[in-house]
N, C-alpha and C. Protein backbone atom coordinates (compact mmCIF):
# COMPACT_ATOMS: atom_id res chain seq x y z
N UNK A 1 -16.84 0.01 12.66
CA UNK A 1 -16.15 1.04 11.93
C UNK A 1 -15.09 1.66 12.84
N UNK A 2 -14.16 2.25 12.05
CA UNK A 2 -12.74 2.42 13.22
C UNK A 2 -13.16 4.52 12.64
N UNK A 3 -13.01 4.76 14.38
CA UNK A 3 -13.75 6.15 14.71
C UNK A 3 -12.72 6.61 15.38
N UNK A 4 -12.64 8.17 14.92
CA UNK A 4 -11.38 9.04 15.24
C UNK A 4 -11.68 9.19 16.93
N UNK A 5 -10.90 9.02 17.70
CA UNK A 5 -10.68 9.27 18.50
C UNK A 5 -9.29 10.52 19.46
N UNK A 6 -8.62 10.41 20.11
CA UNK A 6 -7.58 11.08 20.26
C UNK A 6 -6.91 11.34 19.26
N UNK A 7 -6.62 10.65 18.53
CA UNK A 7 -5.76 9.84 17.71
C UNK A 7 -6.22 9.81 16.12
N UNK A 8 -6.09 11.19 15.37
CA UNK A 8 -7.01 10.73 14.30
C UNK A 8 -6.29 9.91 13.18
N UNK A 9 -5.47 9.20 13.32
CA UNK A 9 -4.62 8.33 12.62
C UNK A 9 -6.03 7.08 11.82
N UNK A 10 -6.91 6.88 13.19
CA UNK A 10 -7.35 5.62 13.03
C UNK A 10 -8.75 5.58 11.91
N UNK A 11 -9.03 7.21 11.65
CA UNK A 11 -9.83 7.80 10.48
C UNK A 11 -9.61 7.32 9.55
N UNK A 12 -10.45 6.49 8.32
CA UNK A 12 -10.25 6.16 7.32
C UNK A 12 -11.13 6.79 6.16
N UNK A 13 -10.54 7.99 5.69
CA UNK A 13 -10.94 9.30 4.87
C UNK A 13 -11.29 8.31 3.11
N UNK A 14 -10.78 7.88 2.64
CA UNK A 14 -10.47 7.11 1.20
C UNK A 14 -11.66 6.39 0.91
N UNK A 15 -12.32 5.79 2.28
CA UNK A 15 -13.36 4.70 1.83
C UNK A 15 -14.35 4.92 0.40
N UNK A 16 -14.99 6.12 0.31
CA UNK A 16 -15.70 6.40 -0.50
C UNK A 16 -15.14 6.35 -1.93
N UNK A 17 -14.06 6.44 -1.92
CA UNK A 17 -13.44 6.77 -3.25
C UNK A 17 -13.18 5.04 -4.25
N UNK A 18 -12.74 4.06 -3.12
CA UNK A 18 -12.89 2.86 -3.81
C UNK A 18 -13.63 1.65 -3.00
N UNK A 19 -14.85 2.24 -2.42
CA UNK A 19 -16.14 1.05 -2.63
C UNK A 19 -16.01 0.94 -3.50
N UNK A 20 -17.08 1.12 -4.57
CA UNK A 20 -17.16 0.96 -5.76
C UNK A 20 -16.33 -0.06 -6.70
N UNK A 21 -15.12 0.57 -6.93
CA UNK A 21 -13.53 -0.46 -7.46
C UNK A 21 -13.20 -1.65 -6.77
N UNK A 22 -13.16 -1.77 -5.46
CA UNK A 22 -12.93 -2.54 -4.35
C UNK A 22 -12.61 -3.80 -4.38
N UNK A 23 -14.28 -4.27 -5.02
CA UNK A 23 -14.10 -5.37 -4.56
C UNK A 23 -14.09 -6.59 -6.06
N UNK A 24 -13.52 -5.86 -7.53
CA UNK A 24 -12.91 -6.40 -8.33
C UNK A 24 -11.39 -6.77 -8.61
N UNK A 25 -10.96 -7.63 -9.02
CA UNK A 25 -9.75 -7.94 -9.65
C UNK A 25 -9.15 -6.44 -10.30
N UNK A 26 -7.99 -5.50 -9.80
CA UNK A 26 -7.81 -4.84 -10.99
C UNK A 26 -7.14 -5.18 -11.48
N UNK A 27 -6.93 -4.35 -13.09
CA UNK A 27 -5.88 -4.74 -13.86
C UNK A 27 -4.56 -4.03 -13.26
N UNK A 28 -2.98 -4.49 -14.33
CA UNK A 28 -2.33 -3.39 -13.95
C UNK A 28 -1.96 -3.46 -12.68
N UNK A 29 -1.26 -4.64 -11.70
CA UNK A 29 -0.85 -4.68 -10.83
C UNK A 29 0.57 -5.21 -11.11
N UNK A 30 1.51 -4.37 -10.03
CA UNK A 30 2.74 -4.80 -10.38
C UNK A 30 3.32 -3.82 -8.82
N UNK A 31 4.69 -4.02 -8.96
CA UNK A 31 5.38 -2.93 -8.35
C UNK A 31 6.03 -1.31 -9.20
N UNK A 32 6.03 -0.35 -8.35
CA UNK A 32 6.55 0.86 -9.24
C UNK A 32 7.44 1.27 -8.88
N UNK A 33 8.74 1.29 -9.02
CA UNK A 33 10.24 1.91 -8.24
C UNK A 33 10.56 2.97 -8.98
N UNK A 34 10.44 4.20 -8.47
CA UNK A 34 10.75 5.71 -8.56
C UNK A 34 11.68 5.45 -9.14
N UNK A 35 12.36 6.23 -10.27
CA UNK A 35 13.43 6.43 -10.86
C UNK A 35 13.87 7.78 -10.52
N UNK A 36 15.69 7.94 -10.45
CA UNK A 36 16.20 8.77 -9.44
C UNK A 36 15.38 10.31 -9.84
N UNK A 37 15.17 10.47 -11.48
CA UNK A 37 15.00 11.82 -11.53
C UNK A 37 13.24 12.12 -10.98
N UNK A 38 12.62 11.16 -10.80
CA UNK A 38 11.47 11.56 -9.90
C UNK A 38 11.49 12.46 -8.73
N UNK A 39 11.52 13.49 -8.48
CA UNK A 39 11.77 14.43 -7.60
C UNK A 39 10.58 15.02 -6.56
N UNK A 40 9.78 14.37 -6.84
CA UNK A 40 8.50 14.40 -5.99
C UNK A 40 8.61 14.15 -4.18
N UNK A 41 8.94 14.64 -3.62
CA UNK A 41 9.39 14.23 -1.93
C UNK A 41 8.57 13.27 -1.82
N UNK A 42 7.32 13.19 -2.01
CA UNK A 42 6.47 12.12 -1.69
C UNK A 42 6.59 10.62 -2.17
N UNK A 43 7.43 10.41 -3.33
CA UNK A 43 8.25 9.38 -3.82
C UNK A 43 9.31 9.07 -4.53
N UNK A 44 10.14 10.08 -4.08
CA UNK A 44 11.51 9.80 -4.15
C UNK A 44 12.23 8.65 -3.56
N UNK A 45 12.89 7.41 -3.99
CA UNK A 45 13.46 6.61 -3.61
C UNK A 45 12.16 5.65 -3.40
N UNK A 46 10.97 5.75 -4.04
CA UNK A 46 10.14 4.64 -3.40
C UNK A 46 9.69 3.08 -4.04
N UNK A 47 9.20 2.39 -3.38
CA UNK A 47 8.87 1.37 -4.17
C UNK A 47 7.52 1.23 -3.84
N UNK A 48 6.40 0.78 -5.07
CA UNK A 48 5.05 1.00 -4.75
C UNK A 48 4.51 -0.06 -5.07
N UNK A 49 3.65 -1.09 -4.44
CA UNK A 49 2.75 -1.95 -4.49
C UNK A 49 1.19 -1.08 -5.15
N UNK A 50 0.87 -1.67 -6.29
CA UNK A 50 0.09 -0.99 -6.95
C UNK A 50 -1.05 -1.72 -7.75
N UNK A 51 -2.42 -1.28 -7.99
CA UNK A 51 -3.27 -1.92 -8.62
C UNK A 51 -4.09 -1.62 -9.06
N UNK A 52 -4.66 -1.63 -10.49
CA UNK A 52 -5.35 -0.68 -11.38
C UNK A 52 -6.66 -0.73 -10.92
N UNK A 53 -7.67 0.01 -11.03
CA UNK A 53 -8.77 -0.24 -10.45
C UNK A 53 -9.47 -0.62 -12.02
N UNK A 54 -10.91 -1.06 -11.88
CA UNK A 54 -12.05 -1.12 -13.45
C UNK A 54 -12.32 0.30 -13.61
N UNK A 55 -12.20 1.47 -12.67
CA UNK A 55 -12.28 2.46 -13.69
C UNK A 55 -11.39 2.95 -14.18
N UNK A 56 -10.06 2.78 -14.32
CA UNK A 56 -8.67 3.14 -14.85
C UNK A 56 -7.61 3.86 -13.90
N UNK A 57 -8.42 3.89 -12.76
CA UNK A 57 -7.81 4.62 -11.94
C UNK A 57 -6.59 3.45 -11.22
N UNK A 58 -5.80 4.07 -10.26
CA UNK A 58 -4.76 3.15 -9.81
C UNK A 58 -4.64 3.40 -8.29
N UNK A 59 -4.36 2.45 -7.54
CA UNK A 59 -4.35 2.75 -6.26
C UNK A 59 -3.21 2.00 -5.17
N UNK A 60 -2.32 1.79 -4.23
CA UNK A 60 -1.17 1.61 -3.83
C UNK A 60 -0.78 1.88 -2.88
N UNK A 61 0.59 1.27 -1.93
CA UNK A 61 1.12 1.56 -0.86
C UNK A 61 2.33 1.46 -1.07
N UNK A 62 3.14 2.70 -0.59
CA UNK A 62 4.86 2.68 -0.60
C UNK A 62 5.03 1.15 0.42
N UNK A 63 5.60 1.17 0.03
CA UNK A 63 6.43 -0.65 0.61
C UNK A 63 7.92 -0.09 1.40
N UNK A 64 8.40 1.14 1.21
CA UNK A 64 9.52 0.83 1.83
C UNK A 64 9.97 1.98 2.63
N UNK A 65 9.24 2.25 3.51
CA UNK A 65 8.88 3.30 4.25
C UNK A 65 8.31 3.44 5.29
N UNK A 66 9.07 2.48 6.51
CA UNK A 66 8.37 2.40 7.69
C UNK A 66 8.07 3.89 8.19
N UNK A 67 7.22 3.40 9.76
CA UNK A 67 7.54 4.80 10.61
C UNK A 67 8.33 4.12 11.76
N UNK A 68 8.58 5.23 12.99
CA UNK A 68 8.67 4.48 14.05
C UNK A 68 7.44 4.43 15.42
N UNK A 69 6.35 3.91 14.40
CA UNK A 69 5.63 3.76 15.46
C UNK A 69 4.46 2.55 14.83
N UNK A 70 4.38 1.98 15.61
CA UNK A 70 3.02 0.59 15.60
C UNK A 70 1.82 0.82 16.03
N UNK A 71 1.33 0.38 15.55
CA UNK A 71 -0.56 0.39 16.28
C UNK A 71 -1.03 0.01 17.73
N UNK A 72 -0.13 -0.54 18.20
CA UNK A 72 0.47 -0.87 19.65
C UNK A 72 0.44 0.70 20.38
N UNK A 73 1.91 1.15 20.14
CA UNK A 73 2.47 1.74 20.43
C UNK A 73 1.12 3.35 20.52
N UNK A 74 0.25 3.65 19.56
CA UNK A 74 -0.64 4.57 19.11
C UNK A 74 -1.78 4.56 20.53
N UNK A 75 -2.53 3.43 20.33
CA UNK A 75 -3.43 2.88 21.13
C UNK A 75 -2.73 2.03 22.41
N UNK A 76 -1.91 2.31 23.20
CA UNK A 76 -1.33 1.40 23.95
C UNK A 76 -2.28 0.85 25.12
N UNK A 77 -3.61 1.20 25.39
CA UNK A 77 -4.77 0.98 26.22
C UNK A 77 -5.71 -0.43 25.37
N UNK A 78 -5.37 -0.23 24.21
CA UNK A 78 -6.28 -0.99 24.05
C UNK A 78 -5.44 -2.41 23.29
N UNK A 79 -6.43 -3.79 23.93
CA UNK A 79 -6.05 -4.66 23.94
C UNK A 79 -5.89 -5.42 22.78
N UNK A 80 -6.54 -4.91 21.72
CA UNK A 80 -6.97 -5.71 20.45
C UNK A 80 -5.87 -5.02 19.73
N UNK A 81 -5.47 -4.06 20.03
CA UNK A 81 -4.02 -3.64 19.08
C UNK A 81 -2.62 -3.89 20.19
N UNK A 82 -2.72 -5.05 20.56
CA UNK A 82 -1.06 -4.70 21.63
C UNK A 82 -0.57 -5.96 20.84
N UNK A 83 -1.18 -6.41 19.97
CA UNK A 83 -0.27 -7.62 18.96
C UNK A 83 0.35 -6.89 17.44
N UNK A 84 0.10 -5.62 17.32
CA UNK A 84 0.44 -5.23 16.23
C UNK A 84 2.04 -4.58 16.22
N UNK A 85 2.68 -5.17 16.98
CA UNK A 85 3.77 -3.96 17.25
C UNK A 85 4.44 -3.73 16.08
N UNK A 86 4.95 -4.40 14.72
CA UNK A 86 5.47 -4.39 13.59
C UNK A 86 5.22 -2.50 13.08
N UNK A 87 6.33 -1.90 13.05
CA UNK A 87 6.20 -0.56 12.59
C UNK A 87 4.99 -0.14 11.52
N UNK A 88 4.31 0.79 11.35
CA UNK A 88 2.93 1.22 10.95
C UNK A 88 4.54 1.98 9.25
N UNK A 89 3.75 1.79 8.06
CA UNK A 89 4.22 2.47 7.10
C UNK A 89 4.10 3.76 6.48
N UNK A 90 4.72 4.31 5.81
CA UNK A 90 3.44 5.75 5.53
C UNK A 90 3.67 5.18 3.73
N UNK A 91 2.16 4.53 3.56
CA UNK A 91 1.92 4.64 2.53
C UNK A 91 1.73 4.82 1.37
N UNK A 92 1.60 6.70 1.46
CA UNK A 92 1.40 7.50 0.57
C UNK A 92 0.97 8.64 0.94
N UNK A 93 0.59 9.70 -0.13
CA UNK A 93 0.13 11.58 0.59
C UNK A 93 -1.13 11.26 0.68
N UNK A 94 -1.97 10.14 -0.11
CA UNK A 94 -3.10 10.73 -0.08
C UNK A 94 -4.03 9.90 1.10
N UNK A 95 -5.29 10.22 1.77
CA UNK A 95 -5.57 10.21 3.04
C UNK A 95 -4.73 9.76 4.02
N UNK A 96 -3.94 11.04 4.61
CA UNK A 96 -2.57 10.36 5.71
C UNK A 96 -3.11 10.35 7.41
N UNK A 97 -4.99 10.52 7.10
CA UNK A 97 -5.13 10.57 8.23
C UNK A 97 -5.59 9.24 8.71
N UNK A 98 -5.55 8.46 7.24
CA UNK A 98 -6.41 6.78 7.30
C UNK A 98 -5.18 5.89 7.45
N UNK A 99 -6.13 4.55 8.13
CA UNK A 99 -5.18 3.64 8.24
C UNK A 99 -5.66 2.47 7.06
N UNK A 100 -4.99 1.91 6.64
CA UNK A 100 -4.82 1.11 5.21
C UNK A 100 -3.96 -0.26 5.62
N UNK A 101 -4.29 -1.04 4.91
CA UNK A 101 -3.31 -2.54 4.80
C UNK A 101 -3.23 -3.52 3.32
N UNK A 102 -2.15 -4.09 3.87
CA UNK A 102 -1.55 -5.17 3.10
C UNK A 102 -2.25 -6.46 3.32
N UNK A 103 -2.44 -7.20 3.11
CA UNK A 103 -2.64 -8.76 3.72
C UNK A 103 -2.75 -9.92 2.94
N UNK A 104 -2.21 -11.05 3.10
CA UNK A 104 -2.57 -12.18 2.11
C UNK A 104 -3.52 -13.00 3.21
N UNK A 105 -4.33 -13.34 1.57
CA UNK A 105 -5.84 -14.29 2.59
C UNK A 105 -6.14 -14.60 0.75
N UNK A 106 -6.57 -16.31 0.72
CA UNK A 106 -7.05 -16.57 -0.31
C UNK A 106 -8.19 -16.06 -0.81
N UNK A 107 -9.34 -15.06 0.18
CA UNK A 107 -10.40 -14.78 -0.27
C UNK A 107 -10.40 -12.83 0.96
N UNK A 108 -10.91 -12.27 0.19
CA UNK A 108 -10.79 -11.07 0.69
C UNK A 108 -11.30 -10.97 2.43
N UNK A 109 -10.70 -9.98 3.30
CA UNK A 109 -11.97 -10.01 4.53
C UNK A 109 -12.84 -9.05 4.44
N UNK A 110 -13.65 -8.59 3.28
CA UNK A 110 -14.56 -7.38 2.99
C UNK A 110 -13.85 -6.65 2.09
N UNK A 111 -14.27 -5.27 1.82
CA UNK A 111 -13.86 -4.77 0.16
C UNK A 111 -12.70 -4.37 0.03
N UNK A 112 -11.67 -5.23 -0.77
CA UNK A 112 -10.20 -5.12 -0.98
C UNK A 112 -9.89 -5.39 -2.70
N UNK A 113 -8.89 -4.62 -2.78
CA UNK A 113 -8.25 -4.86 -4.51
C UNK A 113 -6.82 -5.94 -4.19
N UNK A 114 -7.79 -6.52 -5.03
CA UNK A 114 -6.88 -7.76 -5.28
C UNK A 114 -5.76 -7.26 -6.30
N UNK A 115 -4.47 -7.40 -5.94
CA UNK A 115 -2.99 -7.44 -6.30
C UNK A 115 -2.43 -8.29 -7.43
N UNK A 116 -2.42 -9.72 -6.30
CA UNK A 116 -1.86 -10.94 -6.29
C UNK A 116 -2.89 -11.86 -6.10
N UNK A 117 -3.01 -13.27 -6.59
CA UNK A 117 -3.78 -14.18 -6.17
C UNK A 117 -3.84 -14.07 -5.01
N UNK A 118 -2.83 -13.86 -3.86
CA UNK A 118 -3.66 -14.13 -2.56
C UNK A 118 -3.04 -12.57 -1.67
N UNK A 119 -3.15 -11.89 -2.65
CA UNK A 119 -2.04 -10.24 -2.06
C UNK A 119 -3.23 -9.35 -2.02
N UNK A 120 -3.58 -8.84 -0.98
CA UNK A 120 -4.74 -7.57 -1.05
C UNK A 120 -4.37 -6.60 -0.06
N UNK A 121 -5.43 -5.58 -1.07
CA UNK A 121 -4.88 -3.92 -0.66
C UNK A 121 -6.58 -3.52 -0.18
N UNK A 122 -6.71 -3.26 1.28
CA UNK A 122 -7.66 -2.65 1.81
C UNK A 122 -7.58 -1.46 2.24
N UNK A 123 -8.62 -0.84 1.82
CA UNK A 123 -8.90 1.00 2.05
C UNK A 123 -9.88 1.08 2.55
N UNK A 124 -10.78 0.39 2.94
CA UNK A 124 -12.22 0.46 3.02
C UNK A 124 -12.19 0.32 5.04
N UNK A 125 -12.72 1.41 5.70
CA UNK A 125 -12.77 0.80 6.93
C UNK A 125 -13.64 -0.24 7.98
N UNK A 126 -14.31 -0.39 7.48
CA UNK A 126 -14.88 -1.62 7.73
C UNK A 126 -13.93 -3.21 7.72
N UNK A 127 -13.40 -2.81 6.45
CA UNK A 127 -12.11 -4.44 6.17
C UNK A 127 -10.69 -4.27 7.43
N UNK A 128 -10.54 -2.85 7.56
CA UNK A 128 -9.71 -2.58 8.58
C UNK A 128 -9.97 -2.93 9.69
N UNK A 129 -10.94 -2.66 10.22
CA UNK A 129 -11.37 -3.29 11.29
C UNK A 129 -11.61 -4.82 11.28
N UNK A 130 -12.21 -5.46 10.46
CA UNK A 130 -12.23 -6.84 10.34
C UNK A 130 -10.98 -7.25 10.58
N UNK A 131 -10.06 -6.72 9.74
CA UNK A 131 -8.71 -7.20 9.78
C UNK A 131 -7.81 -6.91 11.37
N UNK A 132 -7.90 -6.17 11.57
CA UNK A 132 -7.72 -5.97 13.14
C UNK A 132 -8.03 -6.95 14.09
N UNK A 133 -9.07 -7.25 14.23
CA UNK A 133 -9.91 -8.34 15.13
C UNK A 133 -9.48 -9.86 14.43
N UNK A 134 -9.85 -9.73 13.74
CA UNK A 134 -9.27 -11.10 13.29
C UNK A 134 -7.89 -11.23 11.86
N UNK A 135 -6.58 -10.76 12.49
CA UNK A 135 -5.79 -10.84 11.33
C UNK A 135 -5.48 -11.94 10.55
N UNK A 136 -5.41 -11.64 9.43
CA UNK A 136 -4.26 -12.95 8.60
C UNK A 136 -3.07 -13.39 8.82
N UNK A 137 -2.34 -14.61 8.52
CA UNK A 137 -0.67 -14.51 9.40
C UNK A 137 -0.28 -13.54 8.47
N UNK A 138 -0.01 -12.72 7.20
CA UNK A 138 0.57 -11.97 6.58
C UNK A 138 -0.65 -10.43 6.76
N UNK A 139 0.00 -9.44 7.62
CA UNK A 139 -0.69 -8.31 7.50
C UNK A 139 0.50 -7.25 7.46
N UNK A 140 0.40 -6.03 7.02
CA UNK A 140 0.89 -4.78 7.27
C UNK A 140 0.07 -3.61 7.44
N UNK A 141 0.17 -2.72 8.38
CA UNK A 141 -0.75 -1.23 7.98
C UNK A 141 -0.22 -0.50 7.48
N UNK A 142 -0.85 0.81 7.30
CA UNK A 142 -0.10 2.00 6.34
C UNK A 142 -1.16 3.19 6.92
N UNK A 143 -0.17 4.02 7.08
CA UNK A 143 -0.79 5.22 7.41
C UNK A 143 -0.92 6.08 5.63
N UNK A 144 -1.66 6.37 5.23
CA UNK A 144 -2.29 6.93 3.89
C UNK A 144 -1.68 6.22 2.84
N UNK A 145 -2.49 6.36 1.97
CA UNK A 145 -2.08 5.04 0.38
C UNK A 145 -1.63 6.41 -0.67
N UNK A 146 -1.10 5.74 -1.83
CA UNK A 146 -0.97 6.47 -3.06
C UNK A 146 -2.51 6.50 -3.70
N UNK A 147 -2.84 7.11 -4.70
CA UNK A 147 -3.29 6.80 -5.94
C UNK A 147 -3.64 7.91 -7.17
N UNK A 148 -4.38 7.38 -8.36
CA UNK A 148 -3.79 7.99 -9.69
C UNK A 148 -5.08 8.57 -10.30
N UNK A 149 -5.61 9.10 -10.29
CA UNK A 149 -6.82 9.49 -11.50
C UNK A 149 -6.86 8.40 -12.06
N UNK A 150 -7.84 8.36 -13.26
CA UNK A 150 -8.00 7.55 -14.44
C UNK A 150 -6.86 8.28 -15.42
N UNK A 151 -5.88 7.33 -16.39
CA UNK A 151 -5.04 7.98 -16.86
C UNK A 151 -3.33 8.66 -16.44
N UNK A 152 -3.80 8.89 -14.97
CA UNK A 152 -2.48 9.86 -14.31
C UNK A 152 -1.14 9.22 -14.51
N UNK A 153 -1.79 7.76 -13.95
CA UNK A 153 -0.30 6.64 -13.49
C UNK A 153 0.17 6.49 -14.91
N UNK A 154 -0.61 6.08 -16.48
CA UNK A 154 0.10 5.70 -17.57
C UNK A 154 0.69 7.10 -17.81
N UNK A 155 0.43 8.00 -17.88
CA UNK A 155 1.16 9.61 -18.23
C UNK A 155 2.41 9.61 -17.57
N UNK A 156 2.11 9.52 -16.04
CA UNK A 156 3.59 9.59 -15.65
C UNK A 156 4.79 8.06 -15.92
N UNK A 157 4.14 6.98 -16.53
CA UNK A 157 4.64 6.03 -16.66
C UNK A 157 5.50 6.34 -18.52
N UNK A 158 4.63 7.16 -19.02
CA UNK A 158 5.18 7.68 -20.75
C UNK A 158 6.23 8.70 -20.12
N UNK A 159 6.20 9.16 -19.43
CA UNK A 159 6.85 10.34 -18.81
C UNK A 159 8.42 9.73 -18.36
N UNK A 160 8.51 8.44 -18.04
CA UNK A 160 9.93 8.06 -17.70
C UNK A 160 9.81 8.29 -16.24
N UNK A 161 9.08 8.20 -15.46
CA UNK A 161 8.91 8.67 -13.83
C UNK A 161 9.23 7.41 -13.07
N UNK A 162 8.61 5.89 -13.68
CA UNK A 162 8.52 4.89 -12.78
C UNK A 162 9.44 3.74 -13.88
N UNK A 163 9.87 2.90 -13.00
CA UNK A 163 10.54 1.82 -14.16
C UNK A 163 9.37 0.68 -12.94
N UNK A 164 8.79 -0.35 -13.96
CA UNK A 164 7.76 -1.37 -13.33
C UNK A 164 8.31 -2.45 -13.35
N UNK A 165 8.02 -3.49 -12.51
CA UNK A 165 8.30 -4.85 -12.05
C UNK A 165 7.04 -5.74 -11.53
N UNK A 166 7.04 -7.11 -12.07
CA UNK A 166 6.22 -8.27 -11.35
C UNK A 166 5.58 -7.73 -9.89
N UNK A 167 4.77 -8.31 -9.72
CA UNK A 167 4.18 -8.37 -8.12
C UNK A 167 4.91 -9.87 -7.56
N UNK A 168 6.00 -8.88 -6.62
CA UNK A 168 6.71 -10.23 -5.55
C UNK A 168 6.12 -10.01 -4.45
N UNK A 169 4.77 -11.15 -3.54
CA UNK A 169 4.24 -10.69 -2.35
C UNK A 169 5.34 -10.81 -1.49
N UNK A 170 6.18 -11.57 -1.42
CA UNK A 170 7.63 -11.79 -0.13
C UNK A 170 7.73 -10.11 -0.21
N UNK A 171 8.48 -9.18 -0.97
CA UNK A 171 8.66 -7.58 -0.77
C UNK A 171 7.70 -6.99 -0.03
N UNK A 172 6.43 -7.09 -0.39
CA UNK A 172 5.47 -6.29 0.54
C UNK A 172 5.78 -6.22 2.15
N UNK A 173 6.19 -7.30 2.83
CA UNK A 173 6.19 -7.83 4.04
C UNK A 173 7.57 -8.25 4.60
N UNK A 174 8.60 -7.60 3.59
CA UNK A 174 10.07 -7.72 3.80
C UNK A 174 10.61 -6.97 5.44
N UNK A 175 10.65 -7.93 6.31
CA UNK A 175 11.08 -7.03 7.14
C UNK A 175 12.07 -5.81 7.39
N UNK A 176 12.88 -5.70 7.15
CA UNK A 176 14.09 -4.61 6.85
C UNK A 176 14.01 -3.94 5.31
N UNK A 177 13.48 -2.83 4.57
CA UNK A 177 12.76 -2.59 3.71
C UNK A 177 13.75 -1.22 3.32
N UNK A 178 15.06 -1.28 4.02
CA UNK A 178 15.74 -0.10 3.98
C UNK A 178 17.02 -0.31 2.30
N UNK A 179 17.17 -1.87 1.85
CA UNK A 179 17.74 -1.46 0.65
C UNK A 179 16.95 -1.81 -0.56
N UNK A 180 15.80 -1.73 0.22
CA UNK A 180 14.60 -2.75 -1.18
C UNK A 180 14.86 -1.68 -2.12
N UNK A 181 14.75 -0.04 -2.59
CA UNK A 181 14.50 0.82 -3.64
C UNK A 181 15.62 0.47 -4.25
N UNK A 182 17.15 0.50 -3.94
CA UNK A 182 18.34 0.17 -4.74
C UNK A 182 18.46 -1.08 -5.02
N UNK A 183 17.80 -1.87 -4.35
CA UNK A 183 18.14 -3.68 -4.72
C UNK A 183 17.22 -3.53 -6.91
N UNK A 184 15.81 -2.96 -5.89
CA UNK A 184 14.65 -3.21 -7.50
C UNK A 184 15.27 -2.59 -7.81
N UNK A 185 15.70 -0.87 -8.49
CA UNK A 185 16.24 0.03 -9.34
C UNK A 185 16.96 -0.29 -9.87
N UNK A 186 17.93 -1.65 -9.33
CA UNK A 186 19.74 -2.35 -9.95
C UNK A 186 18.60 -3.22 -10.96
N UNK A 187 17.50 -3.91 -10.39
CA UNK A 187 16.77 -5.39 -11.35
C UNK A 187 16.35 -4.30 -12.18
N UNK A 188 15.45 -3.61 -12.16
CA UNK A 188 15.03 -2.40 -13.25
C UNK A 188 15.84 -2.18 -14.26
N UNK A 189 16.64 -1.61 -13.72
CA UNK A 189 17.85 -1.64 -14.72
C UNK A 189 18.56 -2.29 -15.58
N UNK A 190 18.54 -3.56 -15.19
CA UNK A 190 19.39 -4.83 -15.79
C UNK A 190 18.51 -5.56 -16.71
N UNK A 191 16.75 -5.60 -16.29
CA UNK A 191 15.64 -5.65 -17.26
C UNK A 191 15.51 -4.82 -18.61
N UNK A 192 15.81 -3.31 -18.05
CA UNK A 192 15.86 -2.27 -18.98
C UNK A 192 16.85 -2.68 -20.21
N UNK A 193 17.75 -3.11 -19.39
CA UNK A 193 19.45 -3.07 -20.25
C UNK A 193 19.36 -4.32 -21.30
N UNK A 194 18.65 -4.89 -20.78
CA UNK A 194 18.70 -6.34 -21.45
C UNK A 194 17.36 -6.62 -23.03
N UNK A 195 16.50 -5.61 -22.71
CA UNK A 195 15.77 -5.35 -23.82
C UNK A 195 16.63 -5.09 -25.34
């Protein structure tokens, strides 16, 4: 289990909330690109990797929102993180004290919501740590994830808040992630327009 130390980054607060959900297929996976009048600081301009859980609830990581700092860089003593240097993301508001990931693996490494056939979203710290020690070639972390009540995400989706798109795993893991919100918002749009 990954235990707060100096550093309470490496706390993973969320676990409890989706054991349970975890380790099913959810429905309701796609990407979510903020539309401009979303005014929320917390996702303004964002693009969200997202995935419904079986109890209706929804759960996610901003995709385009590095930091400037790596898991490397955090822990620089220790040896099992000096391969992570790839910038750490901030996720989302909610547990910003946990660390979270991305990863493709045809079969989960412990309790993860499956995305994509081979796209998973781990919250659970135990899978974090697995994933640490032994990564996949496709990983990302995230410092705190999004997520929605049962209900929240379709309200604000009737609401005109998010325009939605396919799950593209290449975006998750886009290195330079700085014009991804205007690239999707232009496809959003041109989807929209074309209805």
């Amino acid at each position: 289990m990954i235990r707060c130390g100096v550093r309470p980054l490496l706390c993973a607060a969320a676990a409890a909330l989706v054991q349970g959900a975890a380790l099913a297929q959810a429905p309701g996976a796609g990407l979510l690109v903020a539309k401009p009048q979303l005014v929320d600081p917390n996702f303004q301009e964002t693009v969200v990797l997202v995935a419904g859980t079986p109890d209706g609830a929804a759960v996610g990581v901003i995709i385009n929102r590095p930091t400037r700092q790596a898991l490397a860089d955090i822990l620089p003593g220790n040896p099992a993180l000096a391969r992570f240097t790839e910038p750490l993301f901030f996720g989302g508001p909610v547990a910003v004290g946990g660390l979270f990931a991305v990863f493709r693996a045809a079969e989960p490494a412990g309790a993860a919501v499956r995305v994509a056939e081979d796209l998973w979203i781990a919250l659970d710290p135990a899978t974090i740590e697995r994933l640490m020690r032994t990564p996949p070639a496709e990983i990302r972390f995230f410092i705190g994830y999004s997520g929605w009540a049962p209900g929240q995400l379709q309200a604000e989706l009737a609401r005109g808040a998010w325009w939605t798109l396919p799950v593209d795993a290449k975006l998750a893991f886009r290195p330079d992630p700085s014009s991804l919100w205007e690239e999707l918002a232009n496809r959003a749009r041109a989807v929209t327009a074309s209805r």
